[in-house]
C-alpha atoms as a PDB file:
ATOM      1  CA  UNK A   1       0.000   0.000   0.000  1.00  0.00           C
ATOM      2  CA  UNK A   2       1.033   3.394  -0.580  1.00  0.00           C
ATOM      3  CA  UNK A   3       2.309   5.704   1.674  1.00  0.00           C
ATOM      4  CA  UNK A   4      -0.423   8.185   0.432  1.00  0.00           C
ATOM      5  CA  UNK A   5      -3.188   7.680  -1.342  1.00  0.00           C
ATOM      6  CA  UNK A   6      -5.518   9.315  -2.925  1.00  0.00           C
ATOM      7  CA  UNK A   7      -7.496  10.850  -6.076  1.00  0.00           C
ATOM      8  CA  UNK A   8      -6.163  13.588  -8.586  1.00  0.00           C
ATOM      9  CA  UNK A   9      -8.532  16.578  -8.527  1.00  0.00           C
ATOM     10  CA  UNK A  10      -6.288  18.406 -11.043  1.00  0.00           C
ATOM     11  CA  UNK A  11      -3.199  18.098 -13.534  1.00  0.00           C
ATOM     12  CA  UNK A  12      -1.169  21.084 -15.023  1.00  0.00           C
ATOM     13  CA  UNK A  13       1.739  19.547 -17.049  1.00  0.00           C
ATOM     14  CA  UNK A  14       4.232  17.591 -14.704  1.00  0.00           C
ATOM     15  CA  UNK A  15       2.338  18.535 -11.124  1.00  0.00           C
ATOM     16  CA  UNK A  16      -0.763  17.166  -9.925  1.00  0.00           C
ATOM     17  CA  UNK A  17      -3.334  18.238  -7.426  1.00  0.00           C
ATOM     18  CA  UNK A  18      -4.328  14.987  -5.628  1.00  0.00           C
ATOM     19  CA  UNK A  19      -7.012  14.807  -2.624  1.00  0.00           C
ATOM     20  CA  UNK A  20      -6.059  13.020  -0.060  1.00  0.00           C
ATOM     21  CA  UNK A  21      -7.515   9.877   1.577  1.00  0.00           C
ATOM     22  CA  UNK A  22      -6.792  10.159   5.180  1.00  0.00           C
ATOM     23  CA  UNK A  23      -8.755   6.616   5.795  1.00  0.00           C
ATOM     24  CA  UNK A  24      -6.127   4.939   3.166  1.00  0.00           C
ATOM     25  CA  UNK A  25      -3.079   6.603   3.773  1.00  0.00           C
ATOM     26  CA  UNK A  26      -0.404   5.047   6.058  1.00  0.00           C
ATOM     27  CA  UNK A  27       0.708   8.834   7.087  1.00  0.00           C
ATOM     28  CA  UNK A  28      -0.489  10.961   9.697  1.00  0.00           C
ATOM     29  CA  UNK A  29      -1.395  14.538   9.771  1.00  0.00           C
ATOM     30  CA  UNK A  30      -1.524  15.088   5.934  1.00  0.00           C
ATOM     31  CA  UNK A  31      -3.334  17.930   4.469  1.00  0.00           C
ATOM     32  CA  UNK A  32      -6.433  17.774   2.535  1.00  0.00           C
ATOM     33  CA  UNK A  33      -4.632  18.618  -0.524  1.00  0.00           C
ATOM     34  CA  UNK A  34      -1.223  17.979  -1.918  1.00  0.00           C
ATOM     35  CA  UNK A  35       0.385  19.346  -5.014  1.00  0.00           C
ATOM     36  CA  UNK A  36       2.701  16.463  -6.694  1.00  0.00           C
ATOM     37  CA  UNK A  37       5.551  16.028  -9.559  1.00  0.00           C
ATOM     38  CA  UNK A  38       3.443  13.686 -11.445  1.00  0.00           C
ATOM     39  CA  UNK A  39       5.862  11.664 -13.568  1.00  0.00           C
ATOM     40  CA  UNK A  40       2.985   8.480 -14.015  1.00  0.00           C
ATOM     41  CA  UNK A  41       0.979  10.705 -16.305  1.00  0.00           C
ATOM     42  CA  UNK A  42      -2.268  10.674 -14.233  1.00  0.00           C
ATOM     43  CA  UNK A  43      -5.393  12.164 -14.896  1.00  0.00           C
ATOM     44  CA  UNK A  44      -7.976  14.118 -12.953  1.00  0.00           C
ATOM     45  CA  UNK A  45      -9.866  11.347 -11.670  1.00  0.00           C
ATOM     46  CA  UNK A  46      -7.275   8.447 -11.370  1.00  0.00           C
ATOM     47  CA  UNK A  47      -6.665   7.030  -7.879  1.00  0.00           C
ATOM     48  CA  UNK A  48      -2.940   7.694  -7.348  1.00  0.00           C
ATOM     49  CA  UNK A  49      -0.272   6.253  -4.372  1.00  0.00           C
ATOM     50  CA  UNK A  50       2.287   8.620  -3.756  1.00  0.00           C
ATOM     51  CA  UNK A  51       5.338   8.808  -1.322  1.00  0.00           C
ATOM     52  CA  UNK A  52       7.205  11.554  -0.232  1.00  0.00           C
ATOM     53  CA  UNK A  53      10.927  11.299  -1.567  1.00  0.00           C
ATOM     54  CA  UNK A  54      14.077  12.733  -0.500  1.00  0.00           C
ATOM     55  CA  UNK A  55      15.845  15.101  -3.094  1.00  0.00           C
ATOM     56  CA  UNK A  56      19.374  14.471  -4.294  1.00  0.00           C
ATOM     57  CA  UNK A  57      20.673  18.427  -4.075  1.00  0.00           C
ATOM     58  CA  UNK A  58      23.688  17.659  -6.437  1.00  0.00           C
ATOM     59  CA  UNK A  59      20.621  16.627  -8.917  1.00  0.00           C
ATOM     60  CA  UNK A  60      18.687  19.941  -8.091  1.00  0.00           C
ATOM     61  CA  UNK A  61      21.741  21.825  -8.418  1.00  0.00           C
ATOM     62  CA  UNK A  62      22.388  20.849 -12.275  1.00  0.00           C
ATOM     63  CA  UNK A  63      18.154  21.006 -12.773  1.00  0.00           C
ATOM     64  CA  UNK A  64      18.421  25.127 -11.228  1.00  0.00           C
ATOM     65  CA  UNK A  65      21.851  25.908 -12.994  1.00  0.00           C
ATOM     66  CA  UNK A  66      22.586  24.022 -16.196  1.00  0.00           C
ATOM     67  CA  UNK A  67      18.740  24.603 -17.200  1.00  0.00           C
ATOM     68  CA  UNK A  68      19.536  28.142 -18.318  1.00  0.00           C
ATOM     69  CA  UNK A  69      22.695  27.362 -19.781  1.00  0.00           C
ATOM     70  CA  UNK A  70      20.990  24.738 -21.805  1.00  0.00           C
ATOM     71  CA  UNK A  71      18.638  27.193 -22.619  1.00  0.00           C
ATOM     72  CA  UNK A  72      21.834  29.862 -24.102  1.00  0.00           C
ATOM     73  CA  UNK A  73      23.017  27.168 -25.755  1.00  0.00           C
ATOM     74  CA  UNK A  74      19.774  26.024 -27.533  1.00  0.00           C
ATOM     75  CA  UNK A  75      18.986  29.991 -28.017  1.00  0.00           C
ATOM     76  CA  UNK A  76      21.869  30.197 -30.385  1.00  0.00           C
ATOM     77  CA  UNK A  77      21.206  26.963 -31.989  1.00  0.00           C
ATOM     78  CA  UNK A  78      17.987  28.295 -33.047  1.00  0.00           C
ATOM     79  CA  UNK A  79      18.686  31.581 -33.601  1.00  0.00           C
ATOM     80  CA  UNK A  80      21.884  30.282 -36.123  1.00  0.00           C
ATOM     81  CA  UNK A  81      19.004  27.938 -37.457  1.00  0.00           C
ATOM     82  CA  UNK A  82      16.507  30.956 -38.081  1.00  0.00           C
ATOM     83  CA  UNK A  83      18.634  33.481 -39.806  1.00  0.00           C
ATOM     84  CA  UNK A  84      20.197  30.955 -41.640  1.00  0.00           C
ATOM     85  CA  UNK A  85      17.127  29.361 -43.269  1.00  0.00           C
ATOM     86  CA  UNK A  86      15.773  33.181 -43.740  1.00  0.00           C
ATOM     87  CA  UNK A  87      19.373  34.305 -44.886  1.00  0.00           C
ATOM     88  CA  UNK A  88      19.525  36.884 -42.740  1.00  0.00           C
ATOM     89  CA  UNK A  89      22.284  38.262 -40.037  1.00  0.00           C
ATOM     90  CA  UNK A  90      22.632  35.833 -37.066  1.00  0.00           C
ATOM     91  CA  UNK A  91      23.211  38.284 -34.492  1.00  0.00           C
ATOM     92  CA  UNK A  92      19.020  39.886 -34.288  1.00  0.00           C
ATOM     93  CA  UNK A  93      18.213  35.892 -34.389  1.00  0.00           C
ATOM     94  CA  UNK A  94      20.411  34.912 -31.716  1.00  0.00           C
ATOM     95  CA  UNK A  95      19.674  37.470 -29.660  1.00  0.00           C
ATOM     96  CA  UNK A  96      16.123  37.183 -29.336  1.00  0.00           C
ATOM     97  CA  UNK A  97      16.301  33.285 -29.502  1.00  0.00           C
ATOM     98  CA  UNK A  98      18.871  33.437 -26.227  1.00  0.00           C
ATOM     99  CA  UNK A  99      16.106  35.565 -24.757  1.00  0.00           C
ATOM    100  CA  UNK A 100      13.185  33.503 -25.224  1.00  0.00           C
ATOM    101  CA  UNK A 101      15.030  30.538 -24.123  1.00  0.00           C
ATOM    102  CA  UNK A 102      16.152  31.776 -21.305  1.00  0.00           C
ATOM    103  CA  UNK A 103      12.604  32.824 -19.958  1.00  0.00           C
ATOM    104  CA  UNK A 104      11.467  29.470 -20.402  1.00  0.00           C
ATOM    105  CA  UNK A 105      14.509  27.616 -18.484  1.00  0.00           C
ATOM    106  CA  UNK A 106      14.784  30.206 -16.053  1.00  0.00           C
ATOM    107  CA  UNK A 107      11.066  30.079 -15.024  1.00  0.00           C
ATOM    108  CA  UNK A 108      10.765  26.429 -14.976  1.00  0.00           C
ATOM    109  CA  UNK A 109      14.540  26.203 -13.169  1.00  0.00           C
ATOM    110  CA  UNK A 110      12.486  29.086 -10.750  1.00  0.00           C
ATOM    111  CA  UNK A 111       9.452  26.964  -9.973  1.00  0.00           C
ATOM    112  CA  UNK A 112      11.502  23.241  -9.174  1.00  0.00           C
ATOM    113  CA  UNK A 113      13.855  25.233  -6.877  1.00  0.00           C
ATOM    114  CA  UNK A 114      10.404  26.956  -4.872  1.00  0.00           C
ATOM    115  CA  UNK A 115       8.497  23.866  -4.844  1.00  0.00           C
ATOM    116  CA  UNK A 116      11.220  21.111  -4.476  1.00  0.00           C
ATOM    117  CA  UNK A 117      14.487  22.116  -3.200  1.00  0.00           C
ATOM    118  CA  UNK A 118      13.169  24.198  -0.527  1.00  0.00           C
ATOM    119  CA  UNK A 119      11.305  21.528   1.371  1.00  0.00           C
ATOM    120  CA  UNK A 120      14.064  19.018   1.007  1.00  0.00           C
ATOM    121  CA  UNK A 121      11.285  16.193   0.447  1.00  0.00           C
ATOM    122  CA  UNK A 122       9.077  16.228  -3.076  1.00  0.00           C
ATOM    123  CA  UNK A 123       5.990  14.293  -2.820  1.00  0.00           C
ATOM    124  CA  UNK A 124       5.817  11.930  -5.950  1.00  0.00           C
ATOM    125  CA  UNK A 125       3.037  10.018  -7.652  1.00  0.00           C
ATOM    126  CA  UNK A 126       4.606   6.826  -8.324  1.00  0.00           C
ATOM    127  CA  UNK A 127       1.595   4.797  -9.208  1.00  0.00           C
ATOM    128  CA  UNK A 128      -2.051   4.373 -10.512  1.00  0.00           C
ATOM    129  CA  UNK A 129      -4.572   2.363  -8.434  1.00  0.00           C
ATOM    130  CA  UNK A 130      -7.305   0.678  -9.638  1.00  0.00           C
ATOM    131  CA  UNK A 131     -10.482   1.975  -7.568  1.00  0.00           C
ATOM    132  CA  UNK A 132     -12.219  -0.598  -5.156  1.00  0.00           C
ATOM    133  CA  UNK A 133     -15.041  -2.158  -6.455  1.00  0.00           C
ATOM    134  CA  UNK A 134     -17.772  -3.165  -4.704  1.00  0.00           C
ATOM    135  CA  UNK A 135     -20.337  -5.789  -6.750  1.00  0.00           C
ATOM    136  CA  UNK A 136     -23.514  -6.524  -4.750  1.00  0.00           C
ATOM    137  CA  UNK A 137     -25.040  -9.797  -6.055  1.00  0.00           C
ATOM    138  CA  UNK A 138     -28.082  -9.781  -4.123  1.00  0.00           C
ATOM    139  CA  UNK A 139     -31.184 -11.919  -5.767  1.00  0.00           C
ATOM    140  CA  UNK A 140     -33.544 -10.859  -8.158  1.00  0.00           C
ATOM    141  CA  UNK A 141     -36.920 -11.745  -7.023  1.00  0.00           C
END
């Protein structure tokens, strides 16, 4: 049994919303609601088990800094694409591809480090349940 269990009430990209089933869930003093990295692909509706799971920091570390040097580095890959397929100066392409790219891997690089590193713990959906189901074969009469 899962450490947490419980049903997915939302899903926005890689995080999940999931309800909690205090009756189910081997834990103590949970909240009603926890937001999860949901790496299973669950949907709203799916009865998840999650566990709470420690963070390697040398791991964070290259997600929060080598995210936005990725991002540089695939900025002036596709800005040298762009102006080369539009045979135009490099420079104006790179520029504003460096910039785009960086808002992306900086935001998302942002949002890991505020909801994972800081706690030290990331709660994880590791696993879709199949609901309980409860046939009553009484008799027809």
């Amino acid at each position: 049994m899962a450490e947490i269990r419980g049903i997915v009430v939302k899903k926005q990209g890689e995080r999940a919303e999931v309800k909690v089933d205090k009756a189910e869930s081997e834990l103590t003093g949970l909240p009603k609601y926890i937001d999860c990295w949901n790496p299973v692909g669950a949907k709203a509706g799916d009865v998840v088990g999650a566990e709470y799971r420690d963070f390697d920091q040398r791991k964070a570390k290259l997600v929060i800094y080598g995210l936005p040097v990725a991002g540089i580095l695939a900025g002036v890959a596709c800005g040298h694409s762009m102006a080369t397929f539009f045979h135009m100066d490099e420079l104006p392409f790179i520029a504003v591809c460096i910039v785009l790219w960086l808002l992306v891997t900086v935001n998302y690089a942002r949002i890991f480090k505020r909801d994972a590193v800081r706690e030290g713990k990331q709660a994880v959906i590791f696993e879709i349940q199949q609901p309980k189901i409860v046939i009553d074969m009484g008799q027809k009469e």
